[in-house]
N, C-alpha and C. Protein backbone atom coordinates (compact mmCIF):
# COMPACT_ATOMS: atom_id res chain seq x y z
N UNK A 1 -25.13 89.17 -120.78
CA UNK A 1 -24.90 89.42 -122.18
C UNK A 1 -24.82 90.93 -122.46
N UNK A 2 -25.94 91.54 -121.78
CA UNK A 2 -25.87 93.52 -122.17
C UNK A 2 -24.54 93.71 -121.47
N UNK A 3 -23.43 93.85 -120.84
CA UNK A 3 -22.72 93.77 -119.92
C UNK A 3 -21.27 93.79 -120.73
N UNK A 4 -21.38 92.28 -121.80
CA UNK A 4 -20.75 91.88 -122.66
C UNK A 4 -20.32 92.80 -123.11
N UNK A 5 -21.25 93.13 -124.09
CA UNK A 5 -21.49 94.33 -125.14
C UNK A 5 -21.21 95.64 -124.47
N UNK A 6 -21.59 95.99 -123.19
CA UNK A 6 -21.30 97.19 -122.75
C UNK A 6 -19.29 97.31 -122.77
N UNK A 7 -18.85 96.02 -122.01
CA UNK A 7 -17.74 95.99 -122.52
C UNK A 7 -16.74 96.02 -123.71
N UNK A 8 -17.32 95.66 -124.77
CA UNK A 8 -16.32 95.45 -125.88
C UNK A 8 -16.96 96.65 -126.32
N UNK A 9 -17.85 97.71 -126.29
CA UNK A 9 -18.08 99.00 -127.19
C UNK A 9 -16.88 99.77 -125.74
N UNK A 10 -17.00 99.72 -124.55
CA UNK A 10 -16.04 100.36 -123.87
C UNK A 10 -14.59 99.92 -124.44
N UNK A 11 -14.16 99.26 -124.76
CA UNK A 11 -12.88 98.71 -125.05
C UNK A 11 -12.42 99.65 -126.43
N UNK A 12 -13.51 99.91 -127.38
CA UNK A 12 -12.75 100.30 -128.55
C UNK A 12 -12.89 99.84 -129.70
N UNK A 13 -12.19 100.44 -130.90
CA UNK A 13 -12.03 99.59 -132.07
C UNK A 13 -10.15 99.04 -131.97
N UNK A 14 -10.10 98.34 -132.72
CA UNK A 14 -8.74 97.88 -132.68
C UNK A 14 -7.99 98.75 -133.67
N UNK A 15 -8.94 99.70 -134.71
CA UNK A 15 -8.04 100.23 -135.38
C UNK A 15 -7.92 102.40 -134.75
N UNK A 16 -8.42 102.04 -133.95
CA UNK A 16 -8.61 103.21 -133.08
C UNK A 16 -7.82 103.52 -131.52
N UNK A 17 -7.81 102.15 -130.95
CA UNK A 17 -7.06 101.71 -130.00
C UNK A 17 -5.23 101.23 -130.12
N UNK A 18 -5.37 100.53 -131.20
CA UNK A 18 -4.21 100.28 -131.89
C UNK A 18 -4.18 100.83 -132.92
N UNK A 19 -3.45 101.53 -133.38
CA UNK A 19 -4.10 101.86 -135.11
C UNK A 19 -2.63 101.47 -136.17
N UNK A 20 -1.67 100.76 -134.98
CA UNK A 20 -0.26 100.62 -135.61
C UNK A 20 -0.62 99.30 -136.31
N UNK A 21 -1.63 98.29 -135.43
CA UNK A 21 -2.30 96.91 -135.68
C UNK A 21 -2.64 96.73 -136.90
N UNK A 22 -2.72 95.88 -137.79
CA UNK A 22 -3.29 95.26 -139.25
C UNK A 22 -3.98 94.11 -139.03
N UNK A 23 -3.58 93.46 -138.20
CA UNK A 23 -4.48 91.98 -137.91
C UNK A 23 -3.94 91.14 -136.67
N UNK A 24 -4.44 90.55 -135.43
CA UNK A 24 -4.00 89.39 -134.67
C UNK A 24 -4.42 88.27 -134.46
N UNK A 25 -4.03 87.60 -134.09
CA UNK A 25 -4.62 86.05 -134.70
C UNK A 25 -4.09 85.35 -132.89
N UNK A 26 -5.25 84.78 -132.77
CA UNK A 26 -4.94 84.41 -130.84
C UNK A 26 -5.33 82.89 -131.42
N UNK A 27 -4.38 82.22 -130.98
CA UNK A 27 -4.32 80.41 -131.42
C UNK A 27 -4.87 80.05 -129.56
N UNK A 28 -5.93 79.86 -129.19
CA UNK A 28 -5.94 78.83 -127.99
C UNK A 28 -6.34 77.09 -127.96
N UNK A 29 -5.81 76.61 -126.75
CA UNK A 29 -5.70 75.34 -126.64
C UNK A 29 -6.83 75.52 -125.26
N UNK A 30 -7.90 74.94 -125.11
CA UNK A 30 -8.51 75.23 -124.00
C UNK A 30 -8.56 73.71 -123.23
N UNK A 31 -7.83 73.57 -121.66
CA UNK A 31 -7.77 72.74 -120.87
C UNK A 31 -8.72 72.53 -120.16
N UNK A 32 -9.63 71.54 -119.29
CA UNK A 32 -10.10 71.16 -118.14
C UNK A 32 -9.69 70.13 -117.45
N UNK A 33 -9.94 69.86 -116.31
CA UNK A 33 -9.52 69.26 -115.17
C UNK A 33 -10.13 67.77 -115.23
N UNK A 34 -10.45 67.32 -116.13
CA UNK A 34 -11.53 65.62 -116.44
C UNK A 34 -10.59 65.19 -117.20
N UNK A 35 -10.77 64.10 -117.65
CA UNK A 35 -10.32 62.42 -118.34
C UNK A 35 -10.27 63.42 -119.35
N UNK A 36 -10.98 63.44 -120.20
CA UNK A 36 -10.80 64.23 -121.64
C UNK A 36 -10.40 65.73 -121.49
N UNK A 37 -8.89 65.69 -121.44
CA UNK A 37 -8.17 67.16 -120.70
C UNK A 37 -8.32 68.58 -121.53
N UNK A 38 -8.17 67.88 -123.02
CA UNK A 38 -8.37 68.98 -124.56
C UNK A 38 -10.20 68.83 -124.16
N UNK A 39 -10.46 70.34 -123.66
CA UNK A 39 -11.34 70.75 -124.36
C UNK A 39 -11.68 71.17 -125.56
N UNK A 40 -11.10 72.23 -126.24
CA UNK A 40 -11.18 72.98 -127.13
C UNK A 40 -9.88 73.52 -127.97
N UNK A 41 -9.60 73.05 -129.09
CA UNK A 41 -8.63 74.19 -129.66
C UNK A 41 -9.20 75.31 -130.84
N UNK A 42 -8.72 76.59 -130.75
CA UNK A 42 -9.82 77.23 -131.56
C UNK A 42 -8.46 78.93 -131.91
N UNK A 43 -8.73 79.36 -133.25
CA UNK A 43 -8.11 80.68 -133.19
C UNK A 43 -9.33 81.64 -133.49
N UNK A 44 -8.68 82.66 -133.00
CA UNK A 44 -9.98 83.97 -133.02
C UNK A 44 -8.83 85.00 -134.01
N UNK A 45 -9.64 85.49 -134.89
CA UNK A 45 -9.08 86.02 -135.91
C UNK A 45 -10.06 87.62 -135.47
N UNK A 46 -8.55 88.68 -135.37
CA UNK A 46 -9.32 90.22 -134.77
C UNK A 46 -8.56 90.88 -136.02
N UNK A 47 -9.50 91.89 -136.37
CA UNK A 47 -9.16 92.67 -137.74
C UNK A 47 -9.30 94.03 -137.30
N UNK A 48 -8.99 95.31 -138.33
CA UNK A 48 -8.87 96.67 -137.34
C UNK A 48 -10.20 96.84 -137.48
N UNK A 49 -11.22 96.39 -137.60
CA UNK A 49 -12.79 96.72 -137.76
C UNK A 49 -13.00 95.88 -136.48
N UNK A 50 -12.30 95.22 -135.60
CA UNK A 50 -13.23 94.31 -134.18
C UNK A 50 -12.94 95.09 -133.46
N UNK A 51 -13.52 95.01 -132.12
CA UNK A 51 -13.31 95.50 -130.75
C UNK A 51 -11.92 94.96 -129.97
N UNK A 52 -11.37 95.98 -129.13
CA UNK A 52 -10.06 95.81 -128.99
C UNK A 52 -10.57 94.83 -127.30
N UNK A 53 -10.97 94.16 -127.43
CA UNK A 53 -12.39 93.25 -126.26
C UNK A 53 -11.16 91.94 -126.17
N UNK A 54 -10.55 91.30 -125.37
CA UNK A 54 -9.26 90.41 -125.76
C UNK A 54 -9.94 89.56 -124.41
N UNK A 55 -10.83 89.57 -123.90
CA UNK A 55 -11.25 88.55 -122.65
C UNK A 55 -12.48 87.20 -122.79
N UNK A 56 -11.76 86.38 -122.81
CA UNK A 56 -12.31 84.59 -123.58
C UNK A 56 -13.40 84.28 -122.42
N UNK A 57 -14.36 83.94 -122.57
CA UNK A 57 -15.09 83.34 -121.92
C UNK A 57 -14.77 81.48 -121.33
N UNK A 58 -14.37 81.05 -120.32
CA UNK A 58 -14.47 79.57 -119.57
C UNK A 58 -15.04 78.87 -120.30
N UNK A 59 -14.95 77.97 -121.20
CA UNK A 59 -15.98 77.00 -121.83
C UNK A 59 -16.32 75.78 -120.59
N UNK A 60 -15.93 75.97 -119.29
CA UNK A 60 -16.80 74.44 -118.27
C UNK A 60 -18.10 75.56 -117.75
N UNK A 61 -18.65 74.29 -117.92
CA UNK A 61 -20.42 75.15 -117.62
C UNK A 61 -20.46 75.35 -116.37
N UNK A 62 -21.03 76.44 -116.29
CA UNK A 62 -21.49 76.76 -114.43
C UNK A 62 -19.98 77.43 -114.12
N UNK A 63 -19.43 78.03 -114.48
CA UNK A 63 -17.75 79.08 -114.37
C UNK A 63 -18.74 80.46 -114.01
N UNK A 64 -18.26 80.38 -112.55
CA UNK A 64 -18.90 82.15 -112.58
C UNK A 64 -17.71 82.93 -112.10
N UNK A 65 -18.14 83.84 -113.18
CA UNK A 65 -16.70 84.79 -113.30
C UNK A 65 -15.55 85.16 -113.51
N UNK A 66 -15.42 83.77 -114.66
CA UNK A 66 -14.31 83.30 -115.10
C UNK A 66 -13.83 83.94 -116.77
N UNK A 67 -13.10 83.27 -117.07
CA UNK A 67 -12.53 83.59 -118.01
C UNK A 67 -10.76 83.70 -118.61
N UNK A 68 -10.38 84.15 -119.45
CA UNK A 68 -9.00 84.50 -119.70
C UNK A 68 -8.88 85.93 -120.34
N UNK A 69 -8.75 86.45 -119.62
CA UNK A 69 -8.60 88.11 -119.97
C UNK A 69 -6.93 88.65 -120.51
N UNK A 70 -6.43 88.80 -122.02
CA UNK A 70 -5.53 88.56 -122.56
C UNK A 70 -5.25 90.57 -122.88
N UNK A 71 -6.15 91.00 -122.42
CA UNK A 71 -5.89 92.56 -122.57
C UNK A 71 -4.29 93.06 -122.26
N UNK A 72 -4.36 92.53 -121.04
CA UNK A 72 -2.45 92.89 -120.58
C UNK A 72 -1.73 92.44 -121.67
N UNK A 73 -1.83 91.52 -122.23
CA UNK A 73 -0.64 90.84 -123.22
C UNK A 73 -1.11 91.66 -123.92
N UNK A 74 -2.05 91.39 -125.10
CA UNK A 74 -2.05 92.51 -126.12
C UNK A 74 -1.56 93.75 -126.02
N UNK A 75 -2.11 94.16 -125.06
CA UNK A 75 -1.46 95.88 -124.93
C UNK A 75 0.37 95.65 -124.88
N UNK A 76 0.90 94.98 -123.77
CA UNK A 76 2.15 95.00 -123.86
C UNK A 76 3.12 94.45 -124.72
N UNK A 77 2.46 93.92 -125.87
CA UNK A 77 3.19 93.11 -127.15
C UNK A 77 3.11 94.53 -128.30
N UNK A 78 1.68 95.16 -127.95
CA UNK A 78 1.81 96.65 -129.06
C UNK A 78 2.94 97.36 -128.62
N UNK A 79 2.59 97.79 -127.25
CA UNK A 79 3.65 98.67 -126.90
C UNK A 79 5.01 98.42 -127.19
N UNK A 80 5.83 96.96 -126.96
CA UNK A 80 6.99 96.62 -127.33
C UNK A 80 6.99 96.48 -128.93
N UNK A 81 6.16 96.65 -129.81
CA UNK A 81 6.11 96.24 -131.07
C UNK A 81 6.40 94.61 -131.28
N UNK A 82 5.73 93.48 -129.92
CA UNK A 82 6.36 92.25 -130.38
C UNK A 82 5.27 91.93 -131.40
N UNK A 83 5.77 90.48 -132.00
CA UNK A 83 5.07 89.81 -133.19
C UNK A 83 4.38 88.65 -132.78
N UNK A 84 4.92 87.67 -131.93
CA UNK A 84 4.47 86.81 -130.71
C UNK A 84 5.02 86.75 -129.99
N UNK A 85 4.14 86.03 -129.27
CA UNK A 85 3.80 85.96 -127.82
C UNK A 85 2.96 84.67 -127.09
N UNK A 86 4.07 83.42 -126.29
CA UNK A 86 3.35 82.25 -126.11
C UNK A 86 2.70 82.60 -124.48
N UNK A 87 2.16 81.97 -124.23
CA UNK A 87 1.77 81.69 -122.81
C UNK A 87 0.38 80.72 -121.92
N UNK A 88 0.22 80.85 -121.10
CA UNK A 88 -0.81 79.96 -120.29
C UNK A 88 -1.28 80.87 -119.10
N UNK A 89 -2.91 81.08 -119.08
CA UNK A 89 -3.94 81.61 -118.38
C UNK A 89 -4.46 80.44 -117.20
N UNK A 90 -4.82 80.93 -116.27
CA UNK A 90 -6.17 79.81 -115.67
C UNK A 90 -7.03 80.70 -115.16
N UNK A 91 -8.47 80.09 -115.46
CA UNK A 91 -9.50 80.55 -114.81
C UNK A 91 -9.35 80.92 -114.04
N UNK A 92 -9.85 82.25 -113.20
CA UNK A 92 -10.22 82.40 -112.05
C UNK A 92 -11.54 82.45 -111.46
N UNK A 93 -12.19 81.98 -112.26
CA UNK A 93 -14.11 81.57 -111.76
C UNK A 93 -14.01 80.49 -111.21
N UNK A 94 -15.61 80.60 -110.70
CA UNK A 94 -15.72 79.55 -109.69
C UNK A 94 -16.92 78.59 -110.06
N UNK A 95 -16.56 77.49 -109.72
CA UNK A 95 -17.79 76.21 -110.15
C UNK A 95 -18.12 75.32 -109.00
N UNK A 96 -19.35 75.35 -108.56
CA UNK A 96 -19.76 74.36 -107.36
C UNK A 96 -19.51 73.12 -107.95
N UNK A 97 -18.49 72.37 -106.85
CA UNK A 97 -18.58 70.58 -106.73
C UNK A 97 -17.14 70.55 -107.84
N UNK A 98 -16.54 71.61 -108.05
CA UNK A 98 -15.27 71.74 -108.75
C UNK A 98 -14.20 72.31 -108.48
N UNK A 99 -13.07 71.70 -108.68
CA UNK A 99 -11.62 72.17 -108.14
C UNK A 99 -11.35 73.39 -108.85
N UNK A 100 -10.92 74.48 -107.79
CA UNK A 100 -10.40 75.69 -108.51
C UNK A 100 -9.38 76.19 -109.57
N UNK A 101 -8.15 74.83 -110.02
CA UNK A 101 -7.79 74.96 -111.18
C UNK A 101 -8.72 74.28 -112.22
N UNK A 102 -10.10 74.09 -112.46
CA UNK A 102 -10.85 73.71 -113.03
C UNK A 102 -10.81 73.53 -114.85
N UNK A 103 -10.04 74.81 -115.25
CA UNK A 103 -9.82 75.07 -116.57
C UNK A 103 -8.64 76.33 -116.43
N UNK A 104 -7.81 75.72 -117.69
CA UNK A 104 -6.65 76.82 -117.92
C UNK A 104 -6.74 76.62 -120.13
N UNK A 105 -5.88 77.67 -120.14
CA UNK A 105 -5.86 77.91 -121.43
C UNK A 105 -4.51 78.42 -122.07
N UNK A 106 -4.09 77.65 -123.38
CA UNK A 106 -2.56 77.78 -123.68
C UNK A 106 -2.46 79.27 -124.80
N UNK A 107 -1.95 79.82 -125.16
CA UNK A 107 -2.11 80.80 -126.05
C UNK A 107 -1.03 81.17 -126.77
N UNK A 108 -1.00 81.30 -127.95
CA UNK A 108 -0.03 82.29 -128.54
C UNK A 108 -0.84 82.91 -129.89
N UNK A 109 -0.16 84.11 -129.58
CA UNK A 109 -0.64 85.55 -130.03
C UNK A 109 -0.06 86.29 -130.95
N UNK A 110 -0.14 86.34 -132.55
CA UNK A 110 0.35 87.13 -133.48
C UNK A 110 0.07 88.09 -133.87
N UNK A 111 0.94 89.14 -133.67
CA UNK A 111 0.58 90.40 -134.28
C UNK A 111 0.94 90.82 -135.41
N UNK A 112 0.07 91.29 -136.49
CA UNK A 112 0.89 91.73 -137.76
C UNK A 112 0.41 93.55 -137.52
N UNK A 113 1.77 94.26 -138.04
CA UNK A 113 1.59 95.55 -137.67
C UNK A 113 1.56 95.80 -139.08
N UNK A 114 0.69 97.82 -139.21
CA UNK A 114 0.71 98.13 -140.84
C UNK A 114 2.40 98.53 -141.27
């Protein structure tokens, strides 16, 4: 958890890091590898007051070192000035007694610029 936090104060503010940014809005669909395939659908709403921190935590329990780290996209959707941006992540953590595509995650990513 301190680690967390050490990260997203390293990362920035979003209106400091981006400062062209006004608001992004990350829509995910979160997959696992069981009978009930929809884990999670959920949007994370980032304003120029959040941390420019763009890396999702694995929702299957026992994921070590996993996650969806969306930093590359963000950065390269500012830089091009895009508006969205669809795509699909997979974990790369690891879970004992579990297959290594274990969990993936669908995304698309809106940027509104000032």
């Amino acid at each position: 958890m301190e680690l967390k936090k050490q990260s997203m104060f390293a990362a920035g503010l979003i209106s400091v890091r981006y400062p062209s940014v006004s608001g992004i809005a990350i829509q995910m669909t979160y997959y696992q590898k069981t009978v009930n395939h929809v884990l999670m659908v959920r949007t994370v709403n980032i304003f120029p007051t959040s941390f420019a921190y763009f890396n999702m935590d694995c929702l299957v329990k026992g994921c070590d070192g996993g996650g969806f780290d969306l930093t590359a996209v963000v950065a390269s959707m500012v830089k091009a000035r895009k508006k969205v941006q669809k795509g699909k992540l997979d974990c790369a953590g690891k879970v004992d007694a579990v297959d290594a595509d274990h969990a993936s995650v669908d995304y698309e990513i809106v940027i509104e610029y000032s």
